[in-house]
Structure formats: C-alpha cells, structure tokens
PDB file of N, CA and C in Angstrom:
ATOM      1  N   UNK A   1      27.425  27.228  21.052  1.00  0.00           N
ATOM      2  CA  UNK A   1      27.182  26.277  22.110  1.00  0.00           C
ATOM      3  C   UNK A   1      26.079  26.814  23.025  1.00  0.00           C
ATOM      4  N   UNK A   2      25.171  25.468  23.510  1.00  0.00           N
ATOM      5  CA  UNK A   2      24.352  26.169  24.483  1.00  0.00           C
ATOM      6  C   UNK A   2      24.273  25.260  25.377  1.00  0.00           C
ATOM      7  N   UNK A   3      23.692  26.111  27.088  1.00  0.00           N
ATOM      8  CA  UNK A   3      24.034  25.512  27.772  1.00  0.00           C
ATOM      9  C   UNK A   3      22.965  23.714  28.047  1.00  0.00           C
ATOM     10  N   UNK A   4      23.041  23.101  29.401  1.00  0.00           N
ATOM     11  CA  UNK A   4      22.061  21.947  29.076  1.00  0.00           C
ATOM     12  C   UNK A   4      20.573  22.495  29.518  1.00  0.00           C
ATOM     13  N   UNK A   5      21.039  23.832  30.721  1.00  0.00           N
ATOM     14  CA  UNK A   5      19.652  24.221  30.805  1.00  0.00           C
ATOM     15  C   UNK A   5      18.929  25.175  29.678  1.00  0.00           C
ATOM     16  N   UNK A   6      19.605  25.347  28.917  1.00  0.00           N
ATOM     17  CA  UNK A   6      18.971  26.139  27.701  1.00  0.00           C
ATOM     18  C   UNK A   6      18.240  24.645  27.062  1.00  0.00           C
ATOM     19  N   UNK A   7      18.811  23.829  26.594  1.00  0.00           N
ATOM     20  CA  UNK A   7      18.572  22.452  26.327  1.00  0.00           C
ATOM     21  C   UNK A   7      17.120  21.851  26.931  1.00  0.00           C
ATOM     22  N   UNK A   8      17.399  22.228  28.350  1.00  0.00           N
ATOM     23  CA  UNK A   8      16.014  21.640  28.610  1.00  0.00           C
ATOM     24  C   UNK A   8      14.967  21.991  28.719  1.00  0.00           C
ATOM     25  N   UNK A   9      14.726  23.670  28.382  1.00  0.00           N
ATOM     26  CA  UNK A   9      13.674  24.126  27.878  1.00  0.00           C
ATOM     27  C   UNK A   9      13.036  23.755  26.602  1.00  0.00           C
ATOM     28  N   UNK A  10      13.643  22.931  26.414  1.00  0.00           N
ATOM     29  CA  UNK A  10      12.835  22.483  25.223  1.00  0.00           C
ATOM     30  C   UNK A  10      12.047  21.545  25.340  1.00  0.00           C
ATOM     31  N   UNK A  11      10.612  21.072  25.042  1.00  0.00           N
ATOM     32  CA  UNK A  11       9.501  20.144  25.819  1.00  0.00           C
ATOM     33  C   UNK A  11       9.554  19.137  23.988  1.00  0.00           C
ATOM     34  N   UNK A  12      10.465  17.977  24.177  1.00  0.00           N
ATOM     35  CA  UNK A  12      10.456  17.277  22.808  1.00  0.00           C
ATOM     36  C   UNK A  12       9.331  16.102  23.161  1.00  0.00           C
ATOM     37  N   UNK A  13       8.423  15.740  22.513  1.00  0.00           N
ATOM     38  CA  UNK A  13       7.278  14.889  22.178  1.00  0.00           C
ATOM     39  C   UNK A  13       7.425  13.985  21.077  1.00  0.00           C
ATOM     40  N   UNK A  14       6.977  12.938  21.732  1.00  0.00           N
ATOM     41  CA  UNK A  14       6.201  11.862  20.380  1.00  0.00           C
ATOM     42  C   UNK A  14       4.491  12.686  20.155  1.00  0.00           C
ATOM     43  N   UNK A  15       4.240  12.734  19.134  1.00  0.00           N
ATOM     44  CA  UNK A  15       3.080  12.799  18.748  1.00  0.00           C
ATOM     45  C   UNK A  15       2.334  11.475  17.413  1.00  0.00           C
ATOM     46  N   UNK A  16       1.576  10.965  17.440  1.00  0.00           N
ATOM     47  CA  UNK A  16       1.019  10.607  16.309  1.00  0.00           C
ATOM     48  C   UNK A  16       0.108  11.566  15.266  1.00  0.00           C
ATOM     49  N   UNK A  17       0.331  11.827  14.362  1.00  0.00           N
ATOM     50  CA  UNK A  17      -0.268  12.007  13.394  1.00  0.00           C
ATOM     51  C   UNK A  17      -1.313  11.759  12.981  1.00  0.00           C
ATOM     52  N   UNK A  18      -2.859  12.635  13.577  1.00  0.00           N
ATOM     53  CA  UNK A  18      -4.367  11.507  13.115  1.00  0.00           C
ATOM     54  C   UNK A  18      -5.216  12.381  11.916  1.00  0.00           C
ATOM     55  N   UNK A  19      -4.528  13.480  11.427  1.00  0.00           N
ATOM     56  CA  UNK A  19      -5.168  13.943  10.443  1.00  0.00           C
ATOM     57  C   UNK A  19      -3.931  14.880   9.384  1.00  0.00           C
ATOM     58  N   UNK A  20      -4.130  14.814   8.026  1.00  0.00           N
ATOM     59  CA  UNK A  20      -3.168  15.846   7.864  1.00  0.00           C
ATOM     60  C   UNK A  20      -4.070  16.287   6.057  1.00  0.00           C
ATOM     61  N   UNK A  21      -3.516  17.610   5.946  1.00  0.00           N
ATOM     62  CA  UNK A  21      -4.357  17.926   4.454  1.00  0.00           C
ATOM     63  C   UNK A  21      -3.789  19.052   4.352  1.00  0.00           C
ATOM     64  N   UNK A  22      -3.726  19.168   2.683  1.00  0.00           N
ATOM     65  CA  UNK A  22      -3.073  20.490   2.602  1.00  0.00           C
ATOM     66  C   UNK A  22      -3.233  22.119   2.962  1.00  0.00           C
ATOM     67  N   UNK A  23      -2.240  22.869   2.845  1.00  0.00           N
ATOM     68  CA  UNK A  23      -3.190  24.344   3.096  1.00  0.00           C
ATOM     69  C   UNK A  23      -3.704  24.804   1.757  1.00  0.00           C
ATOM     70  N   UNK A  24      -4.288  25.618   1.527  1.00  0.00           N
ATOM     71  CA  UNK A  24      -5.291  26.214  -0.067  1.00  0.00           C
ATOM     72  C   UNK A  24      -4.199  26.962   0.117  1.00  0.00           C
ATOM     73  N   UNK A  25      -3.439  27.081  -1.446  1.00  0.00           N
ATOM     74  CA  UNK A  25      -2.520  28.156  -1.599  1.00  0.00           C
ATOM     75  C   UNK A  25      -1.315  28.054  -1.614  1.00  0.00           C
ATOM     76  N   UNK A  26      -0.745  27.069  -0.924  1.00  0.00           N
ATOM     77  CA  UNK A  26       0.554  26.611  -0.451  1.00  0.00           C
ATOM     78  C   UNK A  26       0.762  25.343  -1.341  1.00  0.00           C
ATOM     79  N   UNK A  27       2.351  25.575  -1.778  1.00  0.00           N
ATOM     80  CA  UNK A  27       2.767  24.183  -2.212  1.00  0.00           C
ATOM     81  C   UNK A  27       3.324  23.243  -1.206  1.00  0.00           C
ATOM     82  N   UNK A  28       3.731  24.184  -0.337  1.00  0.00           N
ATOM     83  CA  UNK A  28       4.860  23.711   1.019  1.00  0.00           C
ATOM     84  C   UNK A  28       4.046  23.177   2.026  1.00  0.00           C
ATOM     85  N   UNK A  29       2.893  23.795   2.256  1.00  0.00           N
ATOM     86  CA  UNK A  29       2.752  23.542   4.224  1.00  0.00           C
ATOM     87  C   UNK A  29       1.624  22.771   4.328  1.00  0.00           C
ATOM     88  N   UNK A  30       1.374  21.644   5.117  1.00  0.00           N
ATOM     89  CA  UNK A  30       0.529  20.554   5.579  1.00  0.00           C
ATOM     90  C   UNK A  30      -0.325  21.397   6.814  1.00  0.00           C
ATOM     91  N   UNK A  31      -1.482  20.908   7.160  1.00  0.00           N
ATOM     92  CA  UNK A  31      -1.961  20.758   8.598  1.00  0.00           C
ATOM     93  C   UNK A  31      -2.091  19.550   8.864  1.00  0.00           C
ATOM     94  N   UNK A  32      -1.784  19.773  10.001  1.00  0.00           N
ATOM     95  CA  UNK A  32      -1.800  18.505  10.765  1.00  0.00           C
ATOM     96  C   UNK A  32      -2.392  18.089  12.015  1.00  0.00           C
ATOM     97  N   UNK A  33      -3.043  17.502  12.491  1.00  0.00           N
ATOM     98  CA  UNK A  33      -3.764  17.537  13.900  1.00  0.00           C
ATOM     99  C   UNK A  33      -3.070  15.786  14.739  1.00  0.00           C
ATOM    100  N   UNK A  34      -2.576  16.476  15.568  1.00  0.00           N
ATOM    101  CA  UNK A  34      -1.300  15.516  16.326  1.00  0.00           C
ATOM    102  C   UNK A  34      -1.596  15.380  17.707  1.00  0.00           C
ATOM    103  N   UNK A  35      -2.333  13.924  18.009  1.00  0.00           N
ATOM    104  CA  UNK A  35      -2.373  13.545  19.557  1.00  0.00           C
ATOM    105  C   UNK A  35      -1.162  13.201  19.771  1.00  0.00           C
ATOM    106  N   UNK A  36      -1.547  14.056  21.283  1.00  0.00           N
ATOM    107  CA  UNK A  36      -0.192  13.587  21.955  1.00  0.00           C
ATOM    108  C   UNK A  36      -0.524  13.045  23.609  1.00  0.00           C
ATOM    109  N   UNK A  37      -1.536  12.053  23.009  1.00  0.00           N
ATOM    110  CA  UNK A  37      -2.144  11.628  24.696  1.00  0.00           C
ATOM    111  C   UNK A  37      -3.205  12.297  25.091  1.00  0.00           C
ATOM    112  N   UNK A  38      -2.285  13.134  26.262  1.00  0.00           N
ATOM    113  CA  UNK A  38      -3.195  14.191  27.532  1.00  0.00           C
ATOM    114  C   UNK A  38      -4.099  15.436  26.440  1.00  0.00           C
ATOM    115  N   UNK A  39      -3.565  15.863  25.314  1.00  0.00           N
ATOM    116  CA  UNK A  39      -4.283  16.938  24.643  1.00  0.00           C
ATOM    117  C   UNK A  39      -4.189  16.621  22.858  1.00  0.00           C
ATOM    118  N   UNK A  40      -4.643  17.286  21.696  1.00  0.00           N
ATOM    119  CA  UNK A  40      -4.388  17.606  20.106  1.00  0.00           C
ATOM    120  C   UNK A  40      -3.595  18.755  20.418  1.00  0.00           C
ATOM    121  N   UNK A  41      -3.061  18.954  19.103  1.00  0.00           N
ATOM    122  CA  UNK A  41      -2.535  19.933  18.984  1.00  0.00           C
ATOM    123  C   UNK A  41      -2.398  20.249  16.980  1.00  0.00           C
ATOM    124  N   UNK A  42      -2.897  21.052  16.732  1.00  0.00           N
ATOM    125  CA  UNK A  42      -2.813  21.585  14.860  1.00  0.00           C
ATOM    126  C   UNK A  42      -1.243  22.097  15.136  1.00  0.00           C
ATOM    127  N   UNK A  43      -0.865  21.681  14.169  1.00  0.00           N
ATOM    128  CA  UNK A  43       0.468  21.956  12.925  1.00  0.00           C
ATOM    129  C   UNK A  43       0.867  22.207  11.690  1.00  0.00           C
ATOM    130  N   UNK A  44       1.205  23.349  11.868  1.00  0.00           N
ATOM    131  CA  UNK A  44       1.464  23.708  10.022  1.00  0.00           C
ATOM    132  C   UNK A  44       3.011  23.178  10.192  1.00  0.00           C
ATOM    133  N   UNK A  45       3.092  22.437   8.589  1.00  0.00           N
ATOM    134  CA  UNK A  45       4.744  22.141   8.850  1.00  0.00           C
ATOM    135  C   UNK A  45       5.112  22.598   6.772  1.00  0.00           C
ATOM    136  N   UNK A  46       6.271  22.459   6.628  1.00  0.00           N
ATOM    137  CA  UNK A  46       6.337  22.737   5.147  1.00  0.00           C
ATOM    138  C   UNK A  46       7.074  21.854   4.961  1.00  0.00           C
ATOM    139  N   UNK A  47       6.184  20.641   4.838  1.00  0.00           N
ATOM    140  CA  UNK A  47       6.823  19.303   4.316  1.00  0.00           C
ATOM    141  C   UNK A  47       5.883  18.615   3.075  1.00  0.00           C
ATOM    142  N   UNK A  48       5.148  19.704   2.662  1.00  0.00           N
ATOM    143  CA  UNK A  48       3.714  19.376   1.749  1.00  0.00           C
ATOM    144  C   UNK A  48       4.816  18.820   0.246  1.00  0.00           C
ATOM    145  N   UNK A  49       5.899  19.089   0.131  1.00  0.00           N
ATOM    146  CA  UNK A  49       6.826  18.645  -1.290  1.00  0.00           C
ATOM    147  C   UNK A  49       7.518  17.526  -1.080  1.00  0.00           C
ATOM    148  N   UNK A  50       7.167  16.774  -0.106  1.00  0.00           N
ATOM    149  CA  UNK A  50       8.297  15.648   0.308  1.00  0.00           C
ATOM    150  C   UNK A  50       7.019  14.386   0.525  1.00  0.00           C
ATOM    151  N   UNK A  51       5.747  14.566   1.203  1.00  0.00           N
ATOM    152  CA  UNK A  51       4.604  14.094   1.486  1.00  0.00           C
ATOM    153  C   UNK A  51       3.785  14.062   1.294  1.00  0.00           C
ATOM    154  N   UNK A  52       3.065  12.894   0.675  1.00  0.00           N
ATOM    155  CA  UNK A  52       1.185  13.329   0.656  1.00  0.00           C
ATOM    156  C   UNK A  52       0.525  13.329   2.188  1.00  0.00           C
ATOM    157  N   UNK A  53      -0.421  14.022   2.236  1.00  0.00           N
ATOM    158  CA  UNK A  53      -1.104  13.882   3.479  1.00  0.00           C
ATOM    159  C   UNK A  53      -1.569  12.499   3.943  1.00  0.00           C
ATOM    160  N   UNK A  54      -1.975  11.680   2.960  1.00  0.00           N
ATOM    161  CA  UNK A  54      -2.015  10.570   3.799  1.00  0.00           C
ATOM    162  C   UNK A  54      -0.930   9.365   3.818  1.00  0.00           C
ATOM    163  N   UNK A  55      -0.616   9.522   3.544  1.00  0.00           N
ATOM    164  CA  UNK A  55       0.743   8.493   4.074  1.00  0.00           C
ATOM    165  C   UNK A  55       1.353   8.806   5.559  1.00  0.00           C
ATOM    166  N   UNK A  56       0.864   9.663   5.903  1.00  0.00           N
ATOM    167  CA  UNK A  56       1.094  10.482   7.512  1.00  0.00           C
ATOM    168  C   UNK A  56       0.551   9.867   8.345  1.00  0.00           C
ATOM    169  N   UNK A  57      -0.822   9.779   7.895  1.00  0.00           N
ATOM    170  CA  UNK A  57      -1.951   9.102   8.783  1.00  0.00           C
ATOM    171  C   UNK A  57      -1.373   8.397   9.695  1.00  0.00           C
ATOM    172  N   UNK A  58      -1.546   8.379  11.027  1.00  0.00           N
ATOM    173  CA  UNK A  58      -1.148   7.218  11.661  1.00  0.00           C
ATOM    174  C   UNK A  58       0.520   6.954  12.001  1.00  0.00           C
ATOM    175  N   UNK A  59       1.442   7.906  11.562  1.00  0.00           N
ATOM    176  CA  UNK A  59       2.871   8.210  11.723  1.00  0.00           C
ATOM    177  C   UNK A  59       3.087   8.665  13.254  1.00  0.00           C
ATOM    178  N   UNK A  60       4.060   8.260  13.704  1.00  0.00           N
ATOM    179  CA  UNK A  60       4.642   9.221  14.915  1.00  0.00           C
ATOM    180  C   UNK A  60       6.075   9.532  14.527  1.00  0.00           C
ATOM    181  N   UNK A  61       5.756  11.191  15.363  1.00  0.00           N
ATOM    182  CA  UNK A  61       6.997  11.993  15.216  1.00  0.00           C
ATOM    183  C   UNK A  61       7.302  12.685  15.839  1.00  0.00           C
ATOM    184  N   UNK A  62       8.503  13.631  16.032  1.00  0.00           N
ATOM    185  CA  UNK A  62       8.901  14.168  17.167  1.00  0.00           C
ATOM    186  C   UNK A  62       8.976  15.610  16.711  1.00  0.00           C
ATOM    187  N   UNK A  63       8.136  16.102  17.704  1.00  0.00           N
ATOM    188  CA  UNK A  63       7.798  17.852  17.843  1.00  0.00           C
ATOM    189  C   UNK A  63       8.723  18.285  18.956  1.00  0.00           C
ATOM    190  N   UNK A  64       8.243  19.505  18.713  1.00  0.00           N
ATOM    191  CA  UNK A  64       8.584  20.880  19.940  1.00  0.00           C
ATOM    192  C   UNK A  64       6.932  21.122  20.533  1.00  0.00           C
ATOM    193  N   UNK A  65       6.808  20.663  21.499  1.00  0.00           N
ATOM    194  CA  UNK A  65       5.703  21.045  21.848  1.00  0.00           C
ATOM    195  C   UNK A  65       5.452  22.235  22.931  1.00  0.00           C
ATOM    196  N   UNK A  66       6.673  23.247  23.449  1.00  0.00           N
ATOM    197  CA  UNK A  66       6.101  24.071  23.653  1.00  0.00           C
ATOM    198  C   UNK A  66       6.670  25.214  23.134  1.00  0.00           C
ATOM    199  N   UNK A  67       6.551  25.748  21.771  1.00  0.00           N
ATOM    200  CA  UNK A  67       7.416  26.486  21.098  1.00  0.00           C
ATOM    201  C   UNK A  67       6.038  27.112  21.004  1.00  0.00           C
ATOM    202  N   UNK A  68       6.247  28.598  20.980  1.00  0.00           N
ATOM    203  CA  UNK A  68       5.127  30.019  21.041  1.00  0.00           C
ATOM    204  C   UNK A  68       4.450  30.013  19.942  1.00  0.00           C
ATOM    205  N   UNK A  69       3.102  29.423  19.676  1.00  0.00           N
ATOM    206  CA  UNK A  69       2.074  29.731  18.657  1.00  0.00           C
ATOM    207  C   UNK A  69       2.538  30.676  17.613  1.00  0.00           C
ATOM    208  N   UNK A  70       2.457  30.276  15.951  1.00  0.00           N
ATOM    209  CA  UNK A  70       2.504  31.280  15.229  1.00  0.00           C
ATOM    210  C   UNK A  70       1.413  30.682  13.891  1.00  0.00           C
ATOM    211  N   UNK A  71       1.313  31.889  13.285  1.00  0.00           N
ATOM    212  CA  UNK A  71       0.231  32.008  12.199  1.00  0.00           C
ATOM    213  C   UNK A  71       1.021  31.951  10.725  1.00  0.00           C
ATOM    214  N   UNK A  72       0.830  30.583  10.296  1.00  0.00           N
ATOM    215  CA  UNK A  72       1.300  30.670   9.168  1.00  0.00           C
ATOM    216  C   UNK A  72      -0.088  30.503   8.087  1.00  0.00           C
ATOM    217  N   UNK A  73       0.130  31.441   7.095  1.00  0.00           N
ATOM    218  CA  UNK A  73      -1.098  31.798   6.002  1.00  0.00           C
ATOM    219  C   UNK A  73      -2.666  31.802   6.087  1.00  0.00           C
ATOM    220  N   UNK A  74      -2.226  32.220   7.649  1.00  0.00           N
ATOM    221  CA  UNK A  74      -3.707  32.305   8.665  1.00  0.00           C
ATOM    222  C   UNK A  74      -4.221  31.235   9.548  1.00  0.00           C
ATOM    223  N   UNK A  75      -3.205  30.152   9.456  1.00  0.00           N
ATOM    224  CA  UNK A  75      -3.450  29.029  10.277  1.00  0.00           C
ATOM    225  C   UNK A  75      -2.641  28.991  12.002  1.00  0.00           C
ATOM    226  N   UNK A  76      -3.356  29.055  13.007  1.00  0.00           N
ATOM    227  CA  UNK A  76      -2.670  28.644  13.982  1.00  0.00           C
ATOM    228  C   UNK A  76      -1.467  27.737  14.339  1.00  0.00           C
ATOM    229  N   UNK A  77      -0.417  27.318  14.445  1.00  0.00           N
ATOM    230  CA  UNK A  77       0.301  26.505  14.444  1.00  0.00           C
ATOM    231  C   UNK A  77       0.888  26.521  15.956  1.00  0.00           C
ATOM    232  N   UNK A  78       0.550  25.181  16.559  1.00  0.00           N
ATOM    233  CA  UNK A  78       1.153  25.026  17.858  1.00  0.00           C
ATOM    234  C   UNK A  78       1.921  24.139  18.457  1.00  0.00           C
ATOM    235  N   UNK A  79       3.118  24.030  17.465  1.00  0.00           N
ATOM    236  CA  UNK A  79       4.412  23.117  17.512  1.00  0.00           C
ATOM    237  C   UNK A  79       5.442  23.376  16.150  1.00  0.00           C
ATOM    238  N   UNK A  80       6.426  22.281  16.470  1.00  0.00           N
ATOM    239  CA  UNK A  80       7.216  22.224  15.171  1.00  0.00           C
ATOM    240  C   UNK A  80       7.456  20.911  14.894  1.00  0.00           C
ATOM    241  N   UNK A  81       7.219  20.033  14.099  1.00  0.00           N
ATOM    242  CA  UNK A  81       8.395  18.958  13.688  1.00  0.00           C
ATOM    243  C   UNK A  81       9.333  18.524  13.765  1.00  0.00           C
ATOM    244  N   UNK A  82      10.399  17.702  14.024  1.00  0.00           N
ATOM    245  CA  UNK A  82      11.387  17.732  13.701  1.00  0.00           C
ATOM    246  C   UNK A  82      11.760  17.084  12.497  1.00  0.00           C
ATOM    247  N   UNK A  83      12.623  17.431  11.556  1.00  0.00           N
ATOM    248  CA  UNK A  83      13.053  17.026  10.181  1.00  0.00           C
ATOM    249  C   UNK A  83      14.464  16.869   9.921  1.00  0.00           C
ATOM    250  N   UNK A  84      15.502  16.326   9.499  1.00  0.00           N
ATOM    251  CA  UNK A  84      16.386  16.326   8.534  1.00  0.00           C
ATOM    252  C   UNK A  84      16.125  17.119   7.754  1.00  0.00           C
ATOM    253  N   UNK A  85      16.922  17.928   6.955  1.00  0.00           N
ATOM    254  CA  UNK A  85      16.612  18.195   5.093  1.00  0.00           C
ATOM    255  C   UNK A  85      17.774  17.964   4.635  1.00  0.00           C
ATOM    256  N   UNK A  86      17.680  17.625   3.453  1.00  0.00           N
ATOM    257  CA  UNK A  86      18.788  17.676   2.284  1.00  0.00           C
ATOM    258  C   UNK A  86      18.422  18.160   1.062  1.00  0.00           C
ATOM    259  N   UNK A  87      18.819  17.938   0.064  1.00  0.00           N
ATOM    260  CA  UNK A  87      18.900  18.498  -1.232  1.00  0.00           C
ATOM    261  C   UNK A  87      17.055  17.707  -1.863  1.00  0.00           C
ATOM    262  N   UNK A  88      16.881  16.946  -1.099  1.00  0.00           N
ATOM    263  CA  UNK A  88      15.533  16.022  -1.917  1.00  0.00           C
ATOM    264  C   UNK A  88      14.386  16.926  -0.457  1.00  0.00           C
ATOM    265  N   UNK A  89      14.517  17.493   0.295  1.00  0.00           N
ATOM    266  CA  UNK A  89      13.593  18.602   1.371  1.00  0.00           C
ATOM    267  C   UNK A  89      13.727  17.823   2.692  1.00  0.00           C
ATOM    268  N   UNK A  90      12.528  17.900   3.075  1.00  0.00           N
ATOM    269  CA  UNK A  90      12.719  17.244   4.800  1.00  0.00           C
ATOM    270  C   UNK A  90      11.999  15.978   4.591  1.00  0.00           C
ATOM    271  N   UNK A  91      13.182  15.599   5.815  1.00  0.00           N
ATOM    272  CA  UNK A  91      12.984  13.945   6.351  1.00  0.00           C
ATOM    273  C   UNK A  91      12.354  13.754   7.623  1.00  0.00           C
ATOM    274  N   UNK A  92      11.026  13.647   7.939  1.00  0.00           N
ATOM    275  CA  UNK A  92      10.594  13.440   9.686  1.00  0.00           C
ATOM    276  C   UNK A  92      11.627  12.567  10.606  1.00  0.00           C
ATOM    277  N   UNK A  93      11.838  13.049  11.579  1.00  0.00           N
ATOM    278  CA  UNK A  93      12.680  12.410  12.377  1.00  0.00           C
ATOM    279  C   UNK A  93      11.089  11.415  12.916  1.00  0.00           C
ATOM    280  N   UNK A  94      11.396  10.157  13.318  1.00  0.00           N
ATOM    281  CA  UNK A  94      10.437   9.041  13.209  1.00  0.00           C
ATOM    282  C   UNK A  94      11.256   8.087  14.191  1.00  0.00           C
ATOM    283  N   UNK A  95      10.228   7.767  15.538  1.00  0.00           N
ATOM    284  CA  UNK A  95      10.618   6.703  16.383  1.00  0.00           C
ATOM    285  C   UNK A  95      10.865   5.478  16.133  1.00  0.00           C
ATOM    286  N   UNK A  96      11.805   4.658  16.379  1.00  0.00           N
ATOM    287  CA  UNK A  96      12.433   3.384  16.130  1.00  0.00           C
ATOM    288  C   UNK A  96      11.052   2.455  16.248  1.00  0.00           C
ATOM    289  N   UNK A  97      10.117   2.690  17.180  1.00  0.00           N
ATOM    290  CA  UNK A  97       9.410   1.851  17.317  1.00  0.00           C
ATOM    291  C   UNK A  97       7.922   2.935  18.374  1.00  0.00           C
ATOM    292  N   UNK A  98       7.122   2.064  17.910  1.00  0.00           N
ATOM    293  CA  UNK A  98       5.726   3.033  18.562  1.00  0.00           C
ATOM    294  C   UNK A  98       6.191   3.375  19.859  1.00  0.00           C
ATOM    295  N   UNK A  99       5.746   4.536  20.576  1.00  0.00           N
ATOM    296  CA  UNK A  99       5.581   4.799  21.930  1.00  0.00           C
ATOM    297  C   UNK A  99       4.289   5.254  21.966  1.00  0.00           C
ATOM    298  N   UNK A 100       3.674   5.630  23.613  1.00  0.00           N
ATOM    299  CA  UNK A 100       2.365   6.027  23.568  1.00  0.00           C
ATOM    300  C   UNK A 100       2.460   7.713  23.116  1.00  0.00           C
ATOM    301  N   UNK A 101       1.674   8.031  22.471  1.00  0.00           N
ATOM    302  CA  UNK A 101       1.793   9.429  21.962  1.00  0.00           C
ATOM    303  C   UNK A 101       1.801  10.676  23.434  1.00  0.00           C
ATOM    304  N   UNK A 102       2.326  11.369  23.366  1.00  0.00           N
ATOM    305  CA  UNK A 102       3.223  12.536  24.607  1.00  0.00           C
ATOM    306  C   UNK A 102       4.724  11.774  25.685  1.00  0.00           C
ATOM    307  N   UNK A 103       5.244  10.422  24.690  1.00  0.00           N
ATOM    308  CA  UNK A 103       6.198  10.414  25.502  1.00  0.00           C
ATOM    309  C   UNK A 103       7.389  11.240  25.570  1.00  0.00           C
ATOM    310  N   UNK A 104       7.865  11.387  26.470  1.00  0.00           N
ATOM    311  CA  UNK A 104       9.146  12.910  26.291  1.00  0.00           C
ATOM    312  C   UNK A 104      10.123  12.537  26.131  1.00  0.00           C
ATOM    313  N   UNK A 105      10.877  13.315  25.517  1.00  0.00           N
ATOM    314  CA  UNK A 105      11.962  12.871  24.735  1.00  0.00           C
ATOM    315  C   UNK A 105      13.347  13.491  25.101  1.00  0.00           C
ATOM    316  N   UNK A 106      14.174  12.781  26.311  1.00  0.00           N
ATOM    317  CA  UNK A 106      15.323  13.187  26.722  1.00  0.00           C
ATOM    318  C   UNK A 106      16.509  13.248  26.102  1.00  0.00           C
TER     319      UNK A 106
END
C-alpha cells in the first residue's frame, strides 16, 4: 500500500503521439516523440511486438511524465507509457475520447 501523497507524485499526462519508428537492433522498443501541449518529449517504450509505428500516429495516451530520464540502447527516454499486458504483450491505456494533449490525469 501507498500512501495518496506518494500517489501524487506522480505527474500522469495525456500525450499524443506525432512520431514513432523503430530502434536499430531492438525487436521490443519504439521511439516516440509525444506532444504534450506546453513541451515534446522522446520515448522509448517496448511495445515494438504489439505495434507498428504507424498506427500510433496521431494516438493519445497516458504517460508518467515526470519519471527520471533513462538511456535505453543509447536513446534518451523521458517518460513511460502506460500499458496493460497480458499473455498477447502490452495494451496502451488510451483516452475514452480526445483531450488537449498535457491534460492531467487525477
């Protein structure tokens, strides 16, 4: 269990999706370049077995947008996704209906 203020350190976003392509090397991980309004932001996610890059195009979805930069297979990554997985990999968690991209997500 955690508490709600542990909870609300977490900064959850709509982002849209305006670019995505694979990494060289990887079967798993996408980049992705995700407005979210006020700024972009690049994303490596490892949803490259569930998705082609373009069917993304133009998707909104819900990140972690202030989770600590990390380098996956030399790529900057400055968020996370959110996904389901099951036995068939990950499912984007995906807004009922458009919002403007950086709306926050209580």
């Amino acid at each position: 269990m955690i508490t709600y203020e542990d909870f609300a350190k977490l900064e959850l976003k709509i982002a849209t999706i305006k670019t995505a392509e694979r990494v060289d090397g990887s079967e798993k991980l996408l980049k992705l370049q995700l407005d979210l309004g006020s700024e972009e932001r690049q994303v490596v996610s490892g949803i490259a077995k569930s998705y082609e890059p373009e069917q993304l195009i133009g998707k909104q979805i819900v990140m972690i947008a202030n989770l600590e930069p990390r380098s996956l297979m030399g790529i900057e990554s400055n968020g996370m996704l959110l996904a389901a997985s099951d036995e068939s990999g990950p499912i984007l968690l995906i807004p009922e209906k458009s919002v403007p991209p950086g709306t926050g997500i209580k």
